[in-house]
N, C-alpha and C. Protein backbone atom coordinates (compact mmCIF):
# COMPACT_ATOMS: atom_id res chain seq x y z
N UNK A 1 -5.27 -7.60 8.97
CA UNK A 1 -6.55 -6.97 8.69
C UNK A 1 -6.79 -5.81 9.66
N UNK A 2 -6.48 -5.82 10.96
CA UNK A 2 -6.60 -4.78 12.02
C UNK A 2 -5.87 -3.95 11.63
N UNK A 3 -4.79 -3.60 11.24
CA UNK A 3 -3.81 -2.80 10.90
C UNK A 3 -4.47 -1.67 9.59
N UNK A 4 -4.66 -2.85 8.54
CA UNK A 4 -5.36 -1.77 7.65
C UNK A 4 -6.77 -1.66 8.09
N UNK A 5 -7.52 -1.95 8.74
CA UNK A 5 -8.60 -1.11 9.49
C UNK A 5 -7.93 0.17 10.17
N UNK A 6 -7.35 0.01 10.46
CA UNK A 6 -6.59 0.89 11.60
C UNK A 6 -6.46 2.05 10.42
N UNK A 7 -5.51 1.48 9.23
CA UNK A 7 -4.98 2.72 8.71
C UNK A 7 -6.12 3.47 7.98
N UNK A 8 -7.37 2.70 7.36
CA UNK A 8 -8.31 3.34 6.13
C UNK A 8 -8.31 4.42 6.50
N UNK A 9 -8.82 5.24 8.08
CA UNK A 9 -9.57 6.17 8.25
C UNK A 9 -8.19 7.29 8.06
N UNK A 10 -6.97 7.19 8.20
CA UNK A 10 -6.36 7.74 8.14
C UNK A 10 -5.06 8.16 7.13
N UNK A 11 -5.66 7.17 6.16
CA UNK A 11 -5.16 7.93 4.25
C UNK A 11 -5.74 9.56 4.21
N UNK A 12 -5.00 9.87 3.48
CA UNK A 12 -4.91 11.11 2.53
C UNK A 12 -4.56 10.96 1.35
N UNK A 13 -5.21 11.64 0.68
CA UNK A 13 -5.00 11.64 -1.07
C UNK A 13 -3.54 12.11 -1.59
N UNK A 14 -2.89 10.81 -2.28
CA UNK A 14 -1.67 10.89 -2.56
C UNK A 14 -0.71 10.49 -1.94
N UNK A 15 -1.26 9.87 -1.02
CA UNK A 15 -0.01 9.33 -0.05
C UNK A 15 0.75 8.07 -1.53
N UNK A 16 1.89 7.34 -0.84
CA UNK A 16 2.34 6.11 -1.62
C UNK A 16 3.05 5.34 -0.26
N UNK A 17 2.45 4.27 -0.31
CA UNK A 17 2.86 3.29 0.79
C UNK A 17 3.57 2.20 0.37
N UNK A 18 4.62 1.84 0.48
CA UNK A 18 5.12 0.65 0.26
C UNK A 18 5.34 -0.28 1.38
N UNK A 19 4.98 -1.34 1.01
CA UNK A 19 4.93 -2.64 1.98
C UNK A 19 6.01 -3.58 1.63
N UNK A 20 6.43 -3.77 2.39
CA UNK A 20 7.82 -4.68 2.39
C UNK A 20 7.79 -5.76 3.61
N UNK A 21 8.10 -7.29 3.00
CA UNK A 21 8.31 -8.18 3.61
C UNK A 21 8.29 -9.60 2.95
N UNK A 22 8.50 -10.61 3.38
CA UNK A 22 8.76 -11.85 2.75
C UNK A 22 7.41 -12.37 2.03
N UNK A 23 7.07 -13.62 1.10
CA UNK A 23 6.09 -13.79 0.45
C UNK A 23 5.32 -14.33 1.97
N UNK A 24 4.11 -14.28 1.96
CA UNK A 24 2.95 -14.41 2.77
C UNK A 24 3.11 -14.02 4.13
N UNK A 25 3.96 -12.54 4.22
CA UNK A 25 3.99 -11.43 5.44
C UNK A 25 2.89 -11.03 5.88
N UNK A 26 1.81 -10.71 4.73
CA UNK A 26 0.44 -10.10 4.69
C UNK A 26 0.59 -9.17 4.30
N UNK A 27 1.41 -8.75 3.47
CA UNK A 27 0.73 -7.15 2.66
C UNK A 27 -0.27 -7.22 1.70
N UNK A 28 -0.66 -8.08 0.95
CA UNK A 28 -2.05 -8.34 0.29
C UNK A 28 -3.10 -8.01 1.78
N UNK A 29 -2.93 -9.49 2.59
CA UNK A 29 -3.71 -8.90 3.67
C UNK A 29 -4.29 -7.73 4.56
N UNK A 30 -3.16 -6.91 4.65
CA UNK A 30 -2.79 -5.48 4.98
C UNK A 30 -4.09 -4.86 4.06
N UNK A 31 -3.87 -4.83 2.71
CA UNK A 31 -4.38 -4.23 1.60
C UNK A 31 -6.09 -4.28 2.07
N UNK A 32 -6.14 -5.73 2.07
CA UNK A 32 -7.73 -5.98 1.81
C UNK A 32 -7.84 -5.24 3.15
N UNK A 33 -7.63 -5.29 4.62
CA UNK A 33 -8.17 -4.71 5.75
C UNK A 33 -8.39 -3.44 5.35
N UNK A 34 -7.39 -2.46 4.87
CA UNK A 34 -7.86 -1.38 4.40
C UNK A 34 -8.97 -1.32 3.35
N UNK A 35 -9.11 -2.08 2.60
CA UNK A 35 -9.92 -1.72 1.73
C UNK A 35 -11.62 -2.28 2.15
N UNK A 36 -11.49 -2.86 2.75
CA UNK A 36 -12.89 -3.45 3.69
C UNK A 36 -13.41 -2.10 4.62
N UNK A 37 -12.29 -1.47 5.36
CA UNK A 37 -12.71 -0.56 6.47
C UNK A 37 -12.81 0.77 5.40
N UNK A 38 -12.83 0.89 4.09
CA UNK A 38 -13.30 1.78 2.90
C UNK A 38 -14.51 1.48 2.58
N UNK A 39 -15.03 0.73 2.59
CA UNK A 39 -16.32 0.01 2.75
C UNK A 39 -16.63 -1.33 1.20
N UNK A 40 -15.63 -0.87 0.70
CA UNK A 40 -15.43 -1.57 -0.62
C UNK A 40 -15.91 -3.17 -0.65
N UNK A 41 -16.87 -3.66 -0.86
CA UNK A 41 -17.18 -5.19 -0.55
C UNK A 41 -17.13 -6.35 -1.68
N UNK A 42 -16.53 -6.05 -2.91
CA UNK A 42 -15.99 -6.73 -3.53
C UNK A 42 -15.05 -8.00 -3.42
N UNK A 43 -14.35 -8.57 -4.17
CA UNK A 43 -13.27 -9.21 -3.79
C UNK A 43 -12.13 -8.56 -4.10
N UNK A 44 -11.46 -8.98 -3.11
CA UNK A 44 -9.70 -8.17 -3.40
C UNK A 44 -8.63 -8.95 -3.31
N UNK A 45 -7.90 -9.00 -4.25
CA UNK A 45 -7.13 -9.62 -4.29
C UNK A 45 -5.56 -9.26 -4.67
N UNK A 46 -4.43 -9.77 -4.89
CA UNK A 46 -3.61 -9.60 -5.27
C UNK A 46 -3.47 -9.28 -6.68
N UNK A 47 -2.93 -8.43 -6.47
CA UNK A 47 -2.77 -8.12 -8.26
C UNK A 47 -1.08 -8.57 -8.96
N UNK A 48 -0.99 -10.18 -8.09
CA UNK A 48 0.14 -10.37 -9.09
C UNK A 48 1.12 -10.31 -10.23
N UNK A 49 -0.33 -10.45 -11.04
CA UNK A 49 -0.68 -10.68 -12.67
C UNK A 49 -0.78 -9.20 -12.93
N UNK A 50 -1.93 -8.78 -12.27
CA UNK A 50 -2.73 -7.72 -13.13
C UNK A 50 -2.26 -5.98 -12.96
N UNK A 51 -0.54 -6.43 -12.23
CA UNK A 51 0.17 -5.19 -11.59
C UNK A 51 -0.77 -4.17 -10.78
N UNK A 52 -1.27 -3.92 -11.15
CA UNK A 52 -2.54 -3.39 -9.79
C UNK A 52 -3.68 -3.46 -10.23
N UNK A 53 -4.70 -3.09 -8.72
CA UNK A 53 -6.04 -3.22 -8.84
C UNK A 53 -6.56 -1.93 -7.99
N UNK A 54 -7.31 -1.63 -8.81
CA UNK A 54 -7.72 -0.22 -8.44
C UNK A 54 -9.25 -0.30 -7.95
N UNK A 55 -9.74 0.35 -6.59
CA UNK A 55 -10.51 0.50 -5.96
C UNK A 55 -11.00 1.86 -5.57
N UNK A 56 -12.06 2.24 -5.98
CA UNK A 56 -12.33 3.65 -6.48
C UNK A 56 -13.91 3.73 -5.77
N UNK A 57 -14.37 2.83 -5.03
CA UNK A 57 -15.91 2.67 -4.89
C UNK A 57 -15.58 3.40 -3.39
N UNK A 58 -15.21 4.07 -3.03
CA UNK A 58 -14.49 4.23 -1.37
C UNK A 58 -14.64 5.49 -1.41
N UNK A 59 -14.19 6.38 -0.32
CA UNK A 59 -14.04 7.68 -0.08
C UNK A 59 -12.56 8.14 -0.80
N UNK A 60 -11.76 7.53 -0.81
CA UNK A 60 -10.71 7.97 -1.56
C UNK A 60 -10.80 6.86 -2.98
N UNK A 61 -9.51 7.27 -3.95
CA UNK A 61 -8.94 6.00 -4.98
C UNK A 61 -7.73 5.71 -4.23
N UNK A 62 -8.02 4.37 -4.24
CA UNK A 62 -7.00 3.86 -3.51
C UNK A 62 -6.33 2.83 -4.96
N UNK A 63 -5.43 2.14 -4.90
CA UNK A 63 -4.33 1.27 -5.97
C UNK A 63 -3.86 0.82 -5.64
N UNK A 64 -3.58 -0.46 -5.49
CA UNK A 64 -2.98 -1.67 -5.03
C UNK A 64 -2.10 -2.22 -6.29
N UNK A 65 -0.76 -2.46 -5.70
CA UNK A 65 0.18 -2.79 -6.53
C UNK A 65 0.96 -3.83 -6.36
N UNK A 66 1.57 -4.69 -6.88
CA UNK A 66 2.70 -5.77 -6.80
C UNK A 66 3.43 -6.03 -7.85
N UNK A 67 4.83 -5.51 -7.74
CA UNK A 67 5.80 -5.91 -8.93
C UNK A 67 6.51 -6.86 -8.84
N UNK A 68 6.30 -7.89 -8.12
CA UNK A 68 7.07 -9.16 -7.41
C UNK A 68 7.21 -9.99 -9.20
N UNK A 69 6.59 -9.90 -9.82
CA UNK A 69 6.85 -10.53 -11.13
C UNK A 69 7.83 -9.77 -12.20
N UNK A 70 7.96 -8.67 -11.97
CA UNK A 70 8.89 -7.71 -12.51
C UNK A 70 9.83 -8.67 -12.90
N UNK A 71 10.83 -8.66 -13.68
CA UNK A 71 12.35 -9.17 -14.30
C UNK A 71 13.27 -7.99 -13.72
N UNK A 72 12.82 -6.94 -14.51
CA UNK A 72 13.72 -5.71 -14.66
C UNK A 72 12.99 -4.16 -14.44
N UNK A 73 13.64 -3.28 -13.65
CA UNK A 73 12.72 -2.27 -13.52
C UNK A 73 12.08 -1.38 -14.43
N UNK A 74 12.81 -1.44 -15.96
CA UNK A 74 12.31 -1.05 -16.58
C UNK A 74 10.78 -1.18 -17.55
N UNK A 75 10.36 -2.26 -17.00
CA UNK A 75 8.82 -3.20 -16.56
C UNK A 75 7.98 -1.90 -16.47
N UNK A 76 8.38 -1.49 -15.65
CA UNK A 76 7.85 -0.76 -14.92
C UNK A 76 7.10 0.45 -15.62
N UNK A 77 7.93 1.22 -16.51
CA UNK A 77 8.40 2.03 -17.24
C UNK A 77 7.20 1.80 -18.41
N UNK A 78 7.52 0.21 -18.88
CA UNK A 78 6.74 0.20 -20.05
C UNK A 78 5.17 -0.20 -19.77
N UNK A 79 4.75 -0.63 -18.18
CA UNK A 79 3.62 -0.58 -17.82
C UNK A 79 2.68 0.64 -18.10
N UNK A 80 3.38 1.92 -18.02
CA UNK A 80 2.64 2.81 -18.08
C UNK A 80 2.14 3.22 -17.19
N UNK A 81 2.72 3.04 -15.74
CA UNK A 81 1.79 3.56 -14.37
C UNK A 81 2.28 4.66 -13.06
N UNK A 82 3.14 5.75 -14.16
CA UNK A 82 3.31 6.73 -13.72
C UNK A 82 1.67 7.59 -13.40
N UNK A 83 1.16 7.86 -14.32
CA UNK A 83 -0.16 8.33 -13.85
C UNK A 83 -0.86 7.58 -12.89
N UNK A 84 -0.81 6.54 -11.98
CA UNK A 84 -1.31 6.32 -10.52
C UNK A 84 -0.74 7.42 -10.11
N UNK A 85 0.62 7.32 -9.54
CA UNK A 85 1.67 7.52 -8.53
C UNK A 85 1.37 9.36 -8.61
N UNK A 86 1.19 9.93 -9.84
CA UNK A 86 1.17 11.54 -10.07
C UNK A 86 -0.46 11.60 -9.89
N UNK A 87 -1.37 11.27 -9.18
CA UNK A 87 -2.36 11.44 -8.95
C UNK A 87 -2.56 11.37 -7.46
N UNK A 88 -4.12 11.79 -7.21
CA UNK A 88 -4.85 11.97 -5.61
C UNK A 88 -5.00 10.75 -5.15
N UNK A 89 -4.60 9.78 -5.71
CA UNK A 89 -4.87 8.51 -5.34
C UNK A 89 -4.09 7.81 -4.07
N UNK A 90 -4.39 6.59 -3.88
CA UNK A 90 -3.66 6.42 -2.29
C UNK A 90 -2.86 5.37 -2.83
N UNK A 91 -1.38 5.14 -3.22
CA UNK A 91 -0.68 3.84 -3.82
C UNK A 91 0.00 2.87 -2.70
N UNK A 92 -0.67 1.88 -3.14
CA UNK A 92 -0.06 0.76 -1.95
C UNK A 92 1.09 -0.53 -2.76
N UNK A 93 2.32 -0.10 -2.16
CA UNK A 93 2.86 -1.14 -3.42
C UNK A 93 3.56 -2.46 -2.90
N UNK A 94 3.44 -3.47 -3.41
CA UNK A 94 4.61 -4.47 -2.68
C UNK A 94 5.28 -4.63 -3.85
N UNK A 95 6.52 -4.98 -3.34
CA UNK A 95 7.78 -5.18 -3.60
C UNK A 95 8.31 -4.12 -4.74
N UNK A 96 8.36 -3.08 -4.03
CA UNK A 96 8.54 -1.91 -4.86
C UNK A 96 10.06 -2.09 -5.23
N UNK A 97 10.95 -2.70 -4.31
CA UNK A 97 12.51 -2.50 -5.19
C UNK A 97 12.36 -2.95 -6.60
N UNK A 98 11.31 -3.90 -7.03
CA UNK A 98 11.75 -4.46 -8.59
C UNK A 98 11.43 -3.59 -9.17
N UNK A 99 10.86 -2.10 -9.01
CA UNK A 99 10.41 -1.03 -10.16
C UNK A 99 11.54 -0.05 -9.60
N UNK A 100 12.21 -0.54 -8.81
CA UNK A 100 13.11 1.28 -8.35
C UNK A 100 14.21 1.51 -9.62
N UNK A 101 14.61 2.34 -9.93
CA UNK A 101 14.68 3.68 -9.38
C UNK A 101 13.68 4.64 -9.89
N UNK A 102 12.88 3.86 -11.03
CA UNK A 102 11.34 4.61 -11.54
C UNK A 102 10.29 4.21 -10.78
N UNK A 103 10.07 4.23 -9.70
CA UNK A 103 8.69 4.36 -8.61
C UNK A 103 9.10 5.42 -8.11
N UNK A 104 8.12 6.05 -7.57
CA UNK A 104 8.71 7.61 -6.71
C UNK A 104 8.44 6.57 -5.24
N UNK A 105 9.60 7.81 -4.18
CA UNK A 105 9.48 7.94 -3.19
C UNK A 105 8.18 7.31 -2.27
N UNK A 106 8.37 6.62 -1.09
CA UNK A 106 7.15 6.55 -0.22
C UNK A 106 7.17 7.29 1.02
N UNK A 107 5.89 7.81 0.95
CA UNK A 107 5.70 8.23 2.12
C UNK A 107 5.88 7.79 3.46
N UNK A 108 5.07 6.72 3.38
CA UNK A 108 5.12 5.49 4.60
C UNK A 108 5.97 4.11 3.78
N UNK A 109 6.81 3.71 4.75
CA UNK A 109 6.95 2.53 4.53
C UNK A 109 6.81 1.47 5.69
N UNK A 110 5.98 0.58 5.25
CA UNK A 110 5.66 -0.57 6.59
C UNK A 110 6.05 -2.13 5.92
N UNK A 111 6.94 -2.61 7.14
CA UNK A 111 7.67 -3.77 7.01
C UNK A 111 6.87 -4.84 7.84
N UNK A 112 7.00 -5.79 6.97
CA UNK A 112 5.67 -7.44 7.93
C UNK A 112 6.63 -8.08 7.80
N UNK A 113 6.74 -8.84 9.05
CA UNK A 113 7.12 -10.08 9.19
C UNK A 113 6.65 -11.15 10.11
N UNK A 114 6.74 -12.25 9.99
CA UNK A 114 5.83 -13.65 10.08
C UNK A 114 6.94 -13.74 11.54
N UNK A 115 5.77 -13.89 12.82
CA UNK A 115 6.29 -14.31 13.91
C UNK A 115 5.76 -15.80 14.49
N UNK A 116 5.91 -15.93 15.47
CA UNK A 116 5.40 -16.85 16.11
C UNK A 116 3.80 -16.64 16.24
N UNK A 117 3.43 -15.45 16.61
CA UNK A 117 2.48 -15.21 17.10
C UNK A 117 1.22 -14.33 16.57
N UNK A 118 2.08 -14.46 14.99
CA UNK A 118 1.23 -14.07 13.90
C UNK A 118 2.19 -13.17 13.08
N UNK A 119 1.72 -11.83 13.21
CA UNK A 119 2.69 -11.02 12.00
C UNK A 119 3.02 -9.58 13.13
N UNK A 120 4.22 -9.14 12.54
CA UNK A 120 4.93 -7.82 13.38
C UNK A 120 5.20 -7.02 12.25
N UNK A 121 4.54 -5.45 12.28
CA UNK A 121 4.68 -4.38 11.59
C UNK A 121 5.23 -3.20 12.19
N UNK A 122 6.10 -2.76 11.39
CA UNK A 122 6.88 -1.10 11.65
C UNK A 122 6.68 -0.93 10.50
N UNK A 123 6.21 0.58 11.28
CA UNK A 123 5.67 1.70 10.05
C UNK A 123 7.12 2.94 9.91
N UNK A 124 7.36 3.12 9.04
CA UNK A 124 8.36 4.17 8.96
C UNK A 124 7.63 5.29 8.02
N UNK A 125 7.90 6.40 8.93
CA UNK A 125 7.40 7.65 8.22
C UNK A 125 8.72 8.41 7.19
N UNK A 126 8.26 8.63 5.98
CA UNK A 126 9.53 9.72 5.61
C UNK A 126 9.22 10.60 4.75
N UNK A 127 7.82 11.09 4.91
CA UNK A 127 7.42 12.45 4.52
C UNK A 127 6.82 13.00 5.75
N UNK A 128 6.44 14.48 5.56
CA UNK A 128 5.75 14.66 6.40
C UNK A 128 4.37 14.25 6.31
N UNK A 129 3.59 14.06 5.13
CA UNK A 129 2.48 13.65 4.73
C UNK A 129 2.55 11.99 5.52
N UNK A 130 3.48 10.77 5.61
CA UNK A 130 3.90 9.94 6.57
C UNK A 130 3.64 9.85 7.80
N UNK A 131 4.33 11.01 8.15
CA UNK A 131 4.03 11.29 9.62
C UNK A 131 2.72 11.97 10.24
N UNK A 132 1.89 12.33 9.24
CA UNK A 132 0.67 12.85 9.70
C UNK A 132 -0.52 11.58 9.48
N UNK A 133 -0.14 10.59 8.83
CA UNK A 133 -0.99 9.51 8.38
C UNK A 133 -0.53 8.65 9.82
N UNK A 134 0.59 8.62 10.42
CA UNK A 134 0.69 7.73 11.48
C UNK A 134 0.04 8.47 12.48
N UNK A 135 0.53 9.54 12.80
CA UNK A 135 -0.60 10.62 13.67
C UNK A 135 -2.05 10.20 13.81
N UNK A 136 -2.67 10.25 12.95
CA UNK A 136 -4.19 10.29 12.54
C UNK A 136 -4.22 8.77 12.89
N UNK A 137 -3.70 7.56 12.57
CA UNK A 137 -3.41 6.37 12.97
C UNK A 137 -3.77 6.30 14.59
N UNK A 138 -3.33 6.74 15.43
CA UNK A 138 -2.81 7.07 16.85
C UNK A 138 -3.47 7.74 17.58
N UNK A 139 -4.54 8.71 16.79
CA UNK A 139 -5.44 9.73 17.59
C UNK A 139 -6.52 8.97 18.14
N UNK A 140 -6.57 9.39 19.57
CA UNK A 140 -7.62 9.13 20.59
C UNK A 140 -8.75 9.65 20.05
N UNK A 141 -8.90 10.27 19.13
CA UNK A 141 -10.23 10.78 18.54
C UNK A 141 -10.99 9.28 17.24
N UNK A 142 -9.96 8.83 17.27
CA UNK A 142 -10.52 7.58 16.01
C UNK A 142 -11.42 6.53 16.82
């Protein structure tokens, strides 16, 4: 939850984040912190089922995704959810390998894993749009 507090203030429109890690790492968790520190007070949840859930009551559109039910990537394809990903919107996806090689690129990618002492995240930047979202993350001005 601290983490995506951490990150809300520092989305930009269009980023695509993928979250990667084992089932109950916390990238749902991840999700909701961000979407709480958006001010969004709804419930949030996983969008197992419902391949994403879109949250639009915020300063940005943000989209929450999970293809963990996927079979085949071409799922993906017939979902119809190229128009998130080609929009201003902020895409947060877990388990993006089951849609690859039709998901685009992420900007950020952040990996959870379940420690002793709760959960451990690395953020990997690989846009520059990435690296300015970890920036803004990091600034003594937040």
């Amino acid at each position: 939850m601290a983490l995506g507090a951490a990150m809300a203030p520092a989305l930009a429109p269009g980023l695509i984040i993928y979250l990667s890690g084992d089932l109950g790492a916390g990238k749902t968790t991840l999700t909701r912190g961000v979407v709480r520190a958006l001010g969004f007070r709804g419930n949030v949840k996983s969008p197992t089922y419902t391949l994403v859930e879109p949250y639009v009551d915020s300063r940005i559109h943000l989209y929450h995704f999970d293809f963990y039910r996927f079979t085949h990537p071409d799922e993906y394809l017939e979902a119809g959810l190229d128009e998130y990903f080609a929009g201003q919107g902020v895409c947060l996806v877990e388990w993006p390998r089951h849609a690859a090689p039709h998901i685009p690129a992420p900007d950020l990618e952040i990996e959870l894993e379940m420690v002793a002492q709760g959960r451990h995240a690395r953020l990997h930047a690989l846009t520059e749009a990435g690296r300015k979202c970890i920036q803004r993350m990091s600034s003594p001005e937040r």
